[in-house]
PDB file of N, CA and C in Angstrom:
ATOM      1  N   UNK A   1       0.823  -1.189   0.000  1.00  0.00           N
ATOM      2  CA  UNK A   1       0.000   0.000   0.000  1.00  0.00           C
ATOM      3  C   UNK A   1       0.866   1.252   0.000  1.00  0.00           C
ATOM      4  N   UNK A   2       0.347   2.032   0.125  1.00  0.00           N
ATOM      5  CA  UNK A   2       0.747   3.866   0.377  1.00  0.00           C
ATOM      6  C   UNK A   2       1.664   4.185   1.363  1.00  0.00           C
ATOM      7  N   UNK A   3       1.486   3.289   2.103  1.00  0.00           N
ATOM      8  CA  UNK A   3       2.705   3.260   3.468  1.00  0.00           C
ATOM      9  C   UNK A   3       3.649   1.647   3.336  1.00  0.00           C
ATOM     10  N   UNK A   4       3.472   1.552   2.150  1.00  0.00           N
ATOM     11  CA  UNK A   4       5.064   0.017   2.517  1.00  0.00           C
ATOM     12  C   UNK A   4       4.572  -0.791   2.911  1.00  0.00           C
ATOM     13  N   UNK A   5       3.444  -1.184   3.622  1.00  0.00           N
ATOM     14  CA  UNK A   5       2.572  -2.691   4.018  1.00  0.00           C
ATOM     15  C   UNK A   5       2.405  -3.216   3.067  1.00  0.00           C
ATOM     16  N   UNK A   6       2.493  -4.477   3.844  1.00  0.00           N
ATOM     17  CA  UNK A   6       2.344  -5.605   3.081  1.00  0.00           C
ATOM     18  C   UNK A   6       0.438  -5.717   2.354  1.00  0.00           C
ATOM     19  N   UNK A   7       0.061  -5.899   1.017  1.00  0.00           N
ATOM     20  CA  UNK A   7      -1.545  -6.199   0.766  1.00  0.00           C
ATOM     21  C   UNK A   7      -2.460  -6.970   1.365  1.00  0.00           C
ATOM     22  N   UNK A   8      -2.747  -6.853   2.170  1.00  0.00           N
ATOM     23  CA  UNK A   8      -4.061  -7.777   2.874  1.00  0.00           C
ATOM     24  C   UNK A   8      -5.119  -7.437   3.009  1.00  0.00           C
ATOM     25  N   UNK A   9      -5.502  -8.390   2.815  1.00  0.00           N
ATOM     26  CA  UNK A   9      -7.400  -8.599   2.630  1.00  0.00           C
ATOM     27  C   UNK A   9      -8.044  -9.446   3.193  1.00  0.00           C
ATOM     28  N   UNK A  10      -9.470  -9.773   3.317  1.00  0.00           N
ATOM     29  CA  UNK A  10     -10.170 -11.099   3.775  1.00  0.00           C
ATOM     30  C   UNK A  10     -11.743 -10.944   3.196  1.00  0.00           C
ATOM     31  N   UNK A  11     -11.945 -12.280   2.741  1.00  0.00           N
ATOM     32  CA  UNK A  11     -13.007 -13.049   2.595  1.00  0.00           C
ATOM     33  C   UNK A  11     -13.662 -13.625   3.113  1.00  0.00           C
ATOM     34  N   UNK A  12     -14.890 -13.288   3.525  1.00  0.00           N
ATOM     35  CA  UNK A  12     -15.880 -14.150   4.699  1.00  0.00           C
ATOM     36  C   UNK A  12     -15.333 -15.841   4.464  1.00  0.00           C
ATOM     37  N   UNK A  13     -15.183 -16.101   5.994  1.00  0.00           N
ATOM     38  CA  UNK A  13     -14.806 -16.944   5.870  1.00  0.00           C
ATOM     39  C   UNK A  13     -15.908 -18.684   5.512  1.00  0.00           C
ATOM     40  N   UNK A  14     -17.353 -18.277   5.706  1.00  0.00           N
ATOM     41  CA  UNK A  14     -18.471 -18.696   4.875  1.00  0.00           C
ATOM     42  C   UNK A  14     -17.944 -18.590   3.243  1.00  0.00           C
ATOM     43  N   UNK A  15     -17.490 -17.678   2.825  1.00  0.00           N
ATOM     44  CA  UNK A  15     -17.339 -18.461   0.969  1.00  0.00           C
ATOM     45  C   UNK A  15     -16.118 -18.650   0.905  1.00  0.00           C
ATOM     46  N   UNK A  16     -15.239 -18.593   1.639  1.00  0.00           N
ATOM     47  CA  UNK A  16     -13.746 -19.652   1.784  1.00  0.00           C
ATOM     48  C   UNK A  16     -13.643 -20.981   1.998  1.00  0.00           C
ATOM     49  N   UNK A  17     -14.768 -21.470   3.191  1.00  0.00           N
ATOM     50  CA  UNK A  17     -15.182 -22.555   3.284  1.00  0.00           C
ATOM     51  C   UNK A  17     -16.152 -23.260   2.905  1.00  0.00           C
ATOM     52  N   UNK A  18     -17.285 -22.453   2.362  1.00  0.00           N
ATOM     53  CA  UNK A  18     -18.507 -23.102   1.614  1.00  0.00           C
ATOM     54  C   UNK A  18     -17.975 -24.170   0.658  1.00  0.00           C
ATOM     55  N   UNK A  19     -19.326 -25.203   0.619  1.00  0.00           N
ATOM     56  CA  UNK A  19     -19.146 -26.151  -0.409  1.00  0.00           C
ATOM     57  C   UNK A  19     -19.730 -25.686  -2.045  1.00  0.00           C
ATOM     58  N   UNK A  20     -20.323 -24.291  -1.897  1.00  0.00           N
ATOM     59  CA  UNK A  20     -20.467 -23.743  -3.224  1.00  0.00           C
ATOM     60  C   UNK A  20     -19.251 -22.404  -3.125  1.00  0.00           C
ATOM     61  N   UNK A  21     -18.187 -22.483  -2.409  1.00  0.00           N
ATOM     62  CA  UNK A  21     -17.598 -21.042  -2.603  1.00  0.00           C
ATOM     63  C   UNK A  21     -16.840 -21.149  -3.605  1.00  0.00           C
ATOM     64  N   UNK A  22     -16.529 -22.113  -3.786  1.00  0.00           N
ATOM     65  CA  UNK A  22     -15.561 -22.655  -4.982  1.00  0.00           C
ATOM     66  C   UNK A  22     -14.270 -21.691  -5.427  1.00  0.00           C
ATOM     67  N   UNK A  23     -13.830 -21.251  -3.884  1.00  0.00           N
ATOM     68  CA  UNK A  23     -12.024 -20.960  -3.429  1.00  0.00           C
ATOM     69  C   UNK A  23     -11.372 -21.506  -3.959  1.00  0.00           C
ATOM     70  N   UNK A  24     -10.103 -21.318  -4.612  1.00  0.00           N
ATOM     71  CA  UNK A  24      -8.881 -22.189  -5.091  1.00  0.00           C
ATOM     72  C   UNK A  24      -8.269 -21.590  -4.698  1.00  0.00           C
ATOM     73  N   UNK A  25      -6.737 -22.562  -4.112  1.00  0.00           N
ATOM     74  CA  UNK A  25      -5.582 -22.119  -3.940  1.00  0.00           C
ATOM     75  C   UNK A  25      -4.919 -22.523  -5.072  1.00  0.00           C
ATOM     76  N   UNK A  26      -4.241 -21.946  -6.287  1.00  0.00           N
ATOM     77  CA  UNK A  26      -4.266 -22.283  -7.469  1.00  0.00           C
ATOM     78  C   UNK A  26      -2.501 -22.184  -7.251  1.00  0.00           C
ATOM     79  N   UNK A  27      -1.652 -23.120  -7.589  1.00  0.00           N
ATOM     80  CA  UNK A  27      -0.157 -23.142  -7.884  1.00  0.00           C
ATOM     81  C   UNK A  27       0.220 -23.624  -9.577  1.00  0.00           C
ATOM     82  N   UNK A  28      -0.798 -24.323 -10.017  1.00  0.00           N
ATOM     83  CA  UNK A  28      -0.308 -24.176 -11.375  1.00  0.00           C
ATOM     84  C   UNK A  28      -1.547 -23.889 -12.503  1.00  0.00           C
ATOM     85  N   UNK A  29      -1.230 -23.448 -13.737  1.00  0.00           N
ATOM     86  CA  UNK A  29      -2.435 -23.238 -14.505  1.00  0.00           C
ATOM     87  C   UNK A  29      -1.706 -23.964 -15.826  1.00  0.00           C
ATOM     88  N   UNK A  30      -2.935 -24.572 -16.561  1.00  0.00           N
ATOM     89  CA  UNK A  30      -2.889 -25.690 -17.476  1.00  0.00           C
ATOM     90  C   UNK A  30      -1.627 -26.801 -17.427  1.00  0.00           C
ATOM     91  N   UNK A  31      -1.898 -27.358 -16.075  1.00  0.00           N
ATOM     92  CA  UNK A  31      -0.741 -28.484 -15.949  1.00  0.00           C
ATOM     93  C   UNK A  31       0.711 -27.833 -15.398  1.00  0.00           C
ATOM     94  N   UNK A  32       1.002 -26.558 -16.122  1.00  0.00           N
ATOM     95  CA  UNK A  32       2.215 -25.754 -15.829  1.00  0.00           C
ATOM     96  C   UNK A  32       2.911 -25.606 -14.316  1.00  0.00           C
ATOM     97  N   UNK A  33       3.890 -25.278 -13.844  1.00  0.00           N
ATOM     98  CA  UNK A  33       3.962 -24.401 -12.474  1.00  0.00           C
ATOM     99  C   UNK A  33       3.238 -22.826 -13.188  1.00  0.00           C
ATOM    100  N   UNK A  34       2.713 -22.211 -11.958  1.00  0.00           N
ATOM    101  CA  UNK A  34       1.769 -20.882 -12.186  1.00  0.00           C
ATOM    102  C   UNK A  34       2.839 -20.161 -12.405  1.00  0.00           C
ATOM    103  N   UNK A  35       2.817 -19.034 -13.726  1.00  0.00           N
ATOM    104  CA  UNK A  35       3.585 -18.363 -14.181  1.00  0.00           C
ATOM    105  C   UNK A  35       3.639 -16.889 -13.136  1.00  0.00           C
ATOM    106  N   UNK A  36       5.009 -16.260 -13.153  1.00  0.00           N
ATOM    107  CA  UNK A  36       5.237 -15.551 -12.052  1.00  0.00           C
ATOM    108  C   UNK A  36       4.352 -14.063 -12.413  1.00  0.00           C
ATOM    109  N   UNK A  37       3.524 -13.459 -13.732  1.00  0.00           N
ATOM    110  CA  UNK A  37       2.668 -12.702 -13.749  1.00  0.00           C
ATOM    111  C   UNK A  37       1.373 -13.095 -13.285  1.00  0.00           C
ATOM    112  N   UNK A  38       1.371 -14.887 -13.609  1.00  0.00           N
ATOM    113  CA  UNK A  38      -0.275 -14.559 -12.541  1.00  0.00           C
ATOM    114  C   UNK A  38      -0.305 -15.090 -11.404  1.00  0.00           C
ATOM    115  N   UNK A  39       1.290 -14.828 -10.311  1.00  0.00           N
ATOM    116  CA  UNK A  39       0.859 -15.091  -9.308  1.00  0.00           C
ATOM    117  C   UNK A  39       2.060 -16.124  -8.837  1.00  0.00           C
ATOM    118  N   UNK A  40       2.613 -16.902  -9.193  1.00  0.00           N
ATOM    119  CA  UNK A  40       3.811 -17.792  -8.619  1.00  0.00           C
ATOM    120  C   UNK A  40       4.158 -17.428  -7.664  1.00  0.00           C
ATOM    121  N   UNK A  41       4.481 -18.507  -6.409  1.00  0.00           N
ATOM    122  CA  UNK A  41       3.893 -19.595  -6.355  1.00  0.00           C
ATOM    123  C   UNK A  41       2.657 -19.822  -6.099  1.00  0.00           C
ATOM    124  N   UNK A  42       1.731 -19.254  -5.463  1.00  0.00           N
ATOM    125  CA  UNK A  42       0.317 -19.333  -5.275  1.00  0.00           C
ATOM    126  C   UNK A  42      -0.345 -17.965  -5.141  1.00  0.00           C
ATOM    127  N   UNK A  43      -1.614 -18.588  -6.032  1.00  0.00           N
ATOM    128  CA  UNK A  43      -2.238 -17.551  -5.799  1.00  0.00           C
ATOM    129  C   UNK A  43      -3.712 -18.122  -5.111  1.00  0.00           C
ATOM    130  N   UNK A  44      -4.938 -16.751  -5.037  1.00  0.00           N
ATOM    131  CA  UNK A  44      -6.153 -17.804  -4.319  1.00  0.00           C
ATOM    132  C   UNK A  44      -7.075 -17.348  -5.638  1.00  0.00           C
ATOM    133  N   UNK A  45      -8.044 -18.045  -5.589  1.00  0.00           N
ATOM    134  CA  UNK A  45      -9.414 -17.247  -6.952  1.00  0.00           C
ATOM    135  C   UNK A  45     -10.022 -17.520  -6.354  1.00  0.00           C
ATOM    136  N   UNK A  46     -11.108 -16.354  -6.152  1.00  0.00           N
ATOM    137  CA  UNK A  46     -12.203 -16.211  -5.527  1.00  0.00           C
ATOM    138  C   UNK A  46     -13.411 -16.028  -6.606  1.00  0.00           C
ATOM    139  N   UNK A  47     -14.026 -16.838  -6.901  1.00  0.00           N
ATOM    140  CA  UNK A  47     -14.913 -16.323  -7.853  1.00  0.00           C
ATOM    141  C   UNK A  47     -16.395 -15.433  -6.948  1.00  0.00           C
ATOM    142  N   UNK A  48     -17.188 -14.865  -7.626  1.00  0.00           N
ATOM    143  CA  UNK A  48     -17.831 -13.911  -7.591  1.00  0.00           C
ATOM    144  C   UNK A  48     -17.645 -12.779  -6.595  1.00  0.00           C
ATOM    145  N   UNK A  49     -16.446 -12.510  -6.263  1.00  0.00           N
ATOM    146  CA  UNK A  49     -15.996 -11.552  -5.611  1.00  0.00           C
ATOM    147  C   UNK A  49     -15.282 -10.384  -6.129  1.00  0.00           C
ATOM    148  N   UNK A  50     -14.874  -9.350  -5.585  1.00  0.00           N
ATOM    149  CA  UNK A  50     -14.173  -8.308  -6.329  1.00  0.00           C
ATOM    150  C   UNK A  50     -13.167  -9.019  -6.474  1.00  0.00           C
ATOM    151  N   UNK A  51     -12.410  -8.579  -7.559  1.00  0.00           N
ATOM    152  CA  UNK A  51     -11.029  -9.123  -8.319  1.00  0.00           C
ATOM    153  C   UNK A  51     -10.281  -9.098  -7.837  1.00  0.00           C
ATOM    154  N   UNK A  52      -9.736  -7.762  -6.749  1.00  0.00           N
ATOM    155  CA  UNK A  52      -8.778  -7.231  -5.527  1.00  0.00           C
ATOM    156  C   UNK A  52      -8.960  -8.423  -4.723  1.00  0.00           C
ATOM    157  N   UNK A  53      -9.623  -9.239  -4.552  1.00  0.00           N
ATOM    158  CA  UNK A  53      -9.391 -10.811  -3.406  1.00  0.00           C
ATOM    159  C   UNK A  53      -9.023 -11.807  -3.932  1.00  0.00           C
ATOM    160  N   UNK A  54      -8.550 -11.659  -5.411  1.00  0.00           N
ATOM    161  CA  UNK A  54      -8.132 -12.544  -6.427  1.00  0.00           C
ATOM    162  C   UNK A  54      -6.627 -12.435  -5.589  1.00  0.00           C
ATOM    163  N   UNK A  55      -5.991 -12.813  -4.878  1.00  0.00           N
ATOM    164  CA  UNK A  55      -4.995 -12.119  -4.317  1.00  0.00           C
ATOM    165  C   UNK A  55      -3.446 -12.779  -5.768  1.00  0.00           C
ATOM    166  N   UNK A  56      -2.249 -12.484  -5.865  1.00  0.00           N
ATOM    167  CA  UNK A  56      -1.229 -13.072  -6.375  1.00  0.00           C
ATOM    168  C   UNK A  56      -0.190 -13.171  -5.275  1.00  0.00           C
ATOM    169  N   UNK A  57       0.635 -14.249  -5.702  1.00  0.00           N
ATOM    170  CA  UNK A  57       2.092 -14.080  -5.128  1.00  0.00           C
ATOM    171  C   UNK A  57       1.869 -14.276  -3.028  1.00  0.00           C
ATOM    172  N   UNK A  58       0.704 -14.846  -2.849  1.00  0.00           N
ATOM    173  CA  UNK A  58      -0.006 -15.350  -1.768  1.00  0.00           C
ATOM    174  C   UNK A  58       1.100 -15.696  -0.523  1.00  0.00           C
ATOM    175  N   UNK A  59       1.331 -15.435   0.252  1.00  0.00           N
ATOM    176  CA  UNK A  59       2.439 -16.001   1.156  1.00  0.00           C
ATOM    177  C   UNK A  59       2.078 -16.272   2.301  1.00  0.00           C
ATOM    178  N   UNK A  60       0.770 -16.195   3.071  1.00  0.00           N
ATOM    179  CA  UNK A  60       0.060 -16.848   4.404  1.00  0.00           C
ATOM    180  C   UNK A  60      -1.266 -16.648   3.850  1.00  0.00           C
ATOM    181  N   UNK A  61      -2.103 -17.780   4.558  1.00  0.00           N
ATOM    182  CA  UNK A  61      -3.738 -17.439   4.787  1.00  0.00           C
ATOM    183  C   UNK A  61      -3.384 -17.446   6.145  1.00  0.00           C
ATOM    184  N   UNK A  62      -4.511 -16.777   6.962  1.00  0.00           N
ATOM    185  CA  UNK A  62      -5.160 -16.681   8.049  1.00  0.00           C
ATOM    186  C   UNK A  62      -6.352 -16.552   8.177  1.00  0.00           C
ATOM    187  N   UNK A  63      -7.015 -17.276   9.086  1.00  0.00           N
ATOM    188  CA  UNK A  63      -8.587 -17.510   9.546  1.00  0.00           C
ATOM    189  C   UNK A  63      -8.453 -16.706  10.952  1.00  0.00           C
ATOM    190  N   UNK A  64      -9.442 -15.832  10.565  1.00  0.00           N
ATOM    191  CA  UNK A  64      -9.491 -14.789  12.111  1.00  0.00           C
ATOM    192  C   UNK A  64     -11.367 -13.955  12.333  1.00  0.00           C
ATOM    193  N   UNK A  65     -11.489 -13.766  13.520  1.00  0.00           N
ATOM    194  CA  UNK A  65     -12.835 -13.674  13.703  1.00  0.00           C
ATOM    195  C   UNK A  65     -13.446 -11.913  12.895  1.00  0.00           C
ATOM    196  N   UNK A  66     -12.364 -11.641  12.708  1.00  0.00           N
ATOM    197  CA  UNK A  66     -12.616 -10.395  11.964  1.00  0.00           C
ATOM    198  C   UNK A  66     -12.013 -10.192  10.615  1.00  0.00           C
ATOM    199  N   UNK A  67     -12.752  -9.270   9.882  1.00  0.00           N
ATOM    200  CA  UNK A  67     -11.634  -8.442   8.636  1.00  0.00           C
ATOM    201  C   UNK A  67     -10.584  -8.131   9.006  1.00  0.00           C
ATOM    202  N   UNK A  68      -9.610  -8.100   8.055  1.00  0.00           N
ATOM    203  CA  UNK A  68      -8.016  -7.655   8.125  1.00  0.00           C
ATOM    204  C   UNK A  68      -7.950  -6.387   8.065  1.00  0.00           C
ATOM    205  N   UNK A  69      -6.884  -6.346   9.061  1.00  0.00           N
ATOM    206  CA  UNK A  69      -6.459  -5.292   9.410  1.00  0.00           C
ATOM    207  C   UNK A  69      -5.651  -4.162   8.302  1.00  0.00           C
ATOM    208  N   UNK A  70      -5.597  -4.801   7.060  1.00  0.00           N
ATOM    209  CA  UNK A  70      -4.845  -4.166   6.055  1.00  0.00           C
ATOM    210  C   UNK A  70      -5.697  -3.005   5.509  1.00  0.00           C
ATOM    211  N   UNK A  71      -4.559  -1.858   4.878  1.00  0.00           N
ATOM    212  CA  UNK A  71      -5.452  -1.019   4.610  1.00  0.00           C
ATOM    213  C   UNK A  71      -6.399  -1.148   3.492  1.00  0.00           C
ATOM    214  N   UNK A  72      -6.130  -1.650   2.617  1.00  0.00           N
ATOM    215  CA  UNK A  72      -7.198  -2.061   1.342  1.00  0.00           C
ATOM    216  C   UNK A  72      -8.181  -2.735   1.704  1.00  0.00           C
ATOM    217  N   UNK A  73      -8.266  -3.261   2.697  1.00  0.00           N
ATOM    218  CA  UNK A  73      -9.494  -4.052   3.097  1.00  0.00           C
ATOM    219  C   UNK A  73     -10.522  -3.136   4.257  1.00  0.00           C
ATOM    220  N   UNK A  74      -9.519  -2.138   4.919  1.00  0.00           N
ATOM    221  CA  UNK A  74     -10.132  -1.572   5.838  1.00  0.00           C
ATOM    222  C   UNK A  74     -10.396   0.209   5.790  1.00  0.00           C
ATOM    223  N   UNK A  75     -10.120   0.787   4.744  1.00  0.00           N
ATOM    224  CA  UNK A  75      -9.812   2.246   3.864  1.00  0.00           C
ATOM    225  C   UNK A  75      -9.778   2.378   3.050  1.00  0.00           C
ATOM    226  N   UNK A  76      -9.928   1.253   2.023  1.00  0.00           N
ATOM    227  CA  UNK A  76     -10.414   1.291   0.836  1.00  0.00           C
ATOM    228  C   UNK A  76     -11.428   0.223   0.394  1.00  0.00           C
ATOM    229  N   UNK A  77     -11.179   0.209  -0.981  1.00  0.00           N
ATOM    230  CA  UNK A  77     -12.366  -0.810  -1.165  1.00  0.00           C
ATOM    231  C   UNK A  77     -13.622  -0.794  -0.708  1.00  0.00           C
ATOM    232  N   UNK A  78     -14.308   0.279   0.085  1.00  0.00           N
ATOM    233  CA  UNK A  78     -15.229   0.071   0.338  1.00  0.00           C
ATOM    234  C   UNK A  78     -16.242   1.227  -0.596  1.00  0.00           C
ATOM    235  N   UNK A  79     -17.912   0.958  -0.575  1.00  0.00           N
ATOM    236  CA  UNK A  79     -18.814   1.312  -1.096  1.00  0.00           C
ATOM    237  C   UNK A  79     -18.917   2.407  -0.320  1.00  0.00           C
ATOM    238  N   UNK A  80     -18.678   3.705  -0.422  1.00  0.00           N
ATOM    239  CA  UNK A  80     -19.247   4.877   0.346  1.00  0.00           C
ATOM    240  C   UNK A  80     -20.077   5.743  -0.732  1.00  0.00           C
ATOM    241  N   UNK A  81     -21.133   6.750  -0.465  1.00  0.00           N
ATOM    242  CA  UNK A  81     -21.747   7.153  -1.091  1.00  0.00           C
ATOM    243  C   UNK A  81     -21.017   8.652  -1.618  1.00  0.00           C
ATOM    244  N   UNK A  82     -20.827   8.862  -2.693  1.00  0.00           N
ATOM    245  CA  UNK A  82     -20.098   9.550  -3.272  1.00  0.00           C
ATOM    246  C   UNK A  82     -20.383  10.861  -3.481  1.00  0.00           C
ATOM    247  N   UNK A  83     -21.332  11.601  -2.812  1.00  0.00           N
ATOM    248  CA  UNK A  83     -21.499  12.543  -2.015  1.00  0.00           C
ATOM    249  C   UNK A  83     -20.497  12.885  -0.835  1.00  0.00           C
ATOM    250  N   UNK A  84     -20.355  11.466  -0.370  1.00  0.00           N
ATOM    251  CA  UNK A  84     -19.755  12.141   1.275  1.00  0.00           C
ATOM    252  C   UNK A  84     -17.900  12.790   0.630  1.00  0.00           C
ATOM    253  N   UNK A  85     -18.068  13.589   1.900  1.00  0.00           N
ATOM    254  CA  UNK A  85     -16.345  13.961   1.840  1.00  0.00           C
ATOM    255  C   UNK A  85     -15.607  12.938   2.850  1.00  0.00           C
ATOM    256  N   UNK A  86     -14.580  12.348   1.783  1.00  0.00           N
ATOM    257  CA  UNK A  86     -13.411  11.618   2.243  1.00  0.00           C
ATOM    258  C   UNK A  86     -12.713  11.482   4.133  1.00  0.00           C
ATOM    259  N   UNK A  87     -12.883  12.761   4.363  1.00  0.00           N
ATOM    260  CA  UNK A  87     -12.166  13.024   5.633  1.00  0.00           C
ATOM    261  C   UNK A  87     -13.417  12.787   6.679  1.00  0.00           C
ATOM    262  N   UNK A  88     -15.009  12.583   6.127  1.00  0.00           N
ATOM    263  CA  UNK A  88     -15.854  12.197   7.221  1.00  0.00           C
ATOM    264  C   UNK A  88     -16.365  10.881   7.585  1.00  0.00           C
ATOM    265  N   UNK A  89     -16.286   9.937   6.293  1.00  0.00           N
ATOM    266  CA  UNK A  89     -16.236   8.541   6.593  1.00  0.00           C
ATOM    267  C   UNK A  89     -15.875   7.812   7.453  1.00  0.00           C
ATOM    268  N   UNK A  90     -16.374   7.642   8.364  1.00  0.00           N
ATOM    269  CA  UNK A  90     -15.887   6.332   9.130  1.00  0.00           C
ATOM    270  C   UNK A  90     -15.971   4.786   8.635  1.00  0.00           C
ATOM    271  N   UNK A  91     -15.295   4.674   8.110  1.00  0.00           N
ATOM    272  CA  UNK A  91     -14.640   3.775   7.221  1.00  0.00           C
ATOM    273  C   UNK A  91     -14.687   2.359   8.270  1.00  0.00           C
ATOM    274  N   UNK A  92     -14.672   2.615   9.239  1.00  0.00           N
ATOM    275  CA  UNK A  92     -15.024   1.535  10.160  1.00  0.00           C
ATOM    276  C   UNK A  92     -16.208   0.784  10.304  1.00  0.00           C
ATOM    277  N   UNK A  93     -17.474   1.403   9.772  1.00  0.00           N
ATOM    278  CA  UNK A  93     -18.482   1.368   9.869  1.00  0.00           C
ATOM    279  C   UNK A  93     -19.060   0.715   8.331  1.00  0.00           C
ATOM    280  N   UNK A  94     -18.305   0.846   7.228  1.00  0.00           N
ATOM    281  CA  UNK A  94     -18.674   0.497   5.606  1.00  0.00           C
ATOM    282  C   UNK A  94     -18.675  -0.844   5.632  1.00  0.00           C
ATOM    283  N   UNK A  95     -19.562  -1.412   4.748  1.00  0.00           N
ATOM    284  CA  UNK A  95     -19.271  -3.055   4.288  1.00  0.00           C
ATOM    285  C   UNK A  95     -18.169  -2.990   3.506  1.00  0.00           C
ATOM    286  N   UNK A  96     -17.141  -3.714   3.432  1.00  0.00           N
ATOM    287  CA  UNK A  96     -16.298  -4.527   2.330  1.00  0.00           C
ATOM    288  C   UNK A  96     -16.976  -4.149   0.985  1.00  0.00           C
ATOM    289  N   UNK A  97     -16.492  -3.849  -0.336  1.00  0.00           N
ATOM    290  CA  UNK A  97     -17.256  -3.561  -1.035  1.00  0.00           C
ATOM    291  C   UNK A  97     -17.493  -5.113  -1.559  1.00  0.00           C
ATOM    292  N   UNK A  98     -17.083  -6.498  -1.373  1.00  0.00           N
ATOM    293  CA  UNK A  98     -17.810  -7.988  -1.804  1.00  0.00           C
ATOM    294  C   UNK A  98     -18.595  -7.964  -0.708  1.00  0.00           C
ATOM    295  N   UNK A  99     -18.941  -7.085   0.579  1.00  0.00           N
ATOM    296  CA  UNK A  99     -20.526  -7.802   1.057  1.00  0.00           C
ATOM    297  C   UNK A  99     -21.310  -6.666   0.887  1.00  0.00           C
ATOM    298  N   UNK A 100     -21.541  -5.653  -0.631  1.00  0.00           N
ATOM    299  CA  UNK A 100     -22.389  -5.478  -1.324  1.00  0.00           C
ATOM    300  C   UNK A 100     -23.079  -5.984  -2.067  1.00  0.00           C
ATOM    301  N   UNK A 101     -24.419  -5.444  -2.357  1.00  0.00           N
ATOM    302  CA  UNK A 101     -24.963  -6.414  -3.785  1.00  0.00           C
ATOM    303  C   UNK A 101     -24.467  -6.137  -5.132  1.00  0.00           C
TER     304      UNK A 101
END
């Protein structure tokens, strides 16, 4: 991010583990090892989610009772109404923009 952190994000952990979430931890594509633009050595695919949880270049999961603490997951990415000014959001308070409709 904007400050040198590392990218983190999270996905309810209901469509990580669902038997329709249909999560992959993907290390190779068509038989191949996964090529290092989409992601080598692992990446995750999240289907029907924003693309930003498509994560690349993957280096821990963690299962935790909350959203991540990262800023893209917790200051950005989210659905705010585009009226408001930036500096009044409590950004704490927004859904994730994947637990929009």
């Amino acid at each position: 991010d904007m400050r040198g952190e590392p990218y983190r994000v999270s996905i309810p952990v209901e469509k990580a583990m669902g038997v329709d979430g249909d999560v992959l931890l993907a290390y190779e594509m068509n038989g191949e090892p996964l090529p290092r633009d989409h992601g080598f050595p692992l990446r995750v695919v999240v289907p029907g989610i924003a693309g930003a949880r498509n994560v690349k270049w993957l280096a821990r999961v963690r299962v935790r009772q909350t959203e991540s603490d990262g800023f893209w997951q917790r200051e950005d990415y989210k659905l705010v109404n585009p009226m408001s000014k930036p500096e009044t959001v409590d950004y704490s308070i927004v859904s994730a923009i994947q637990e929009t409709p």
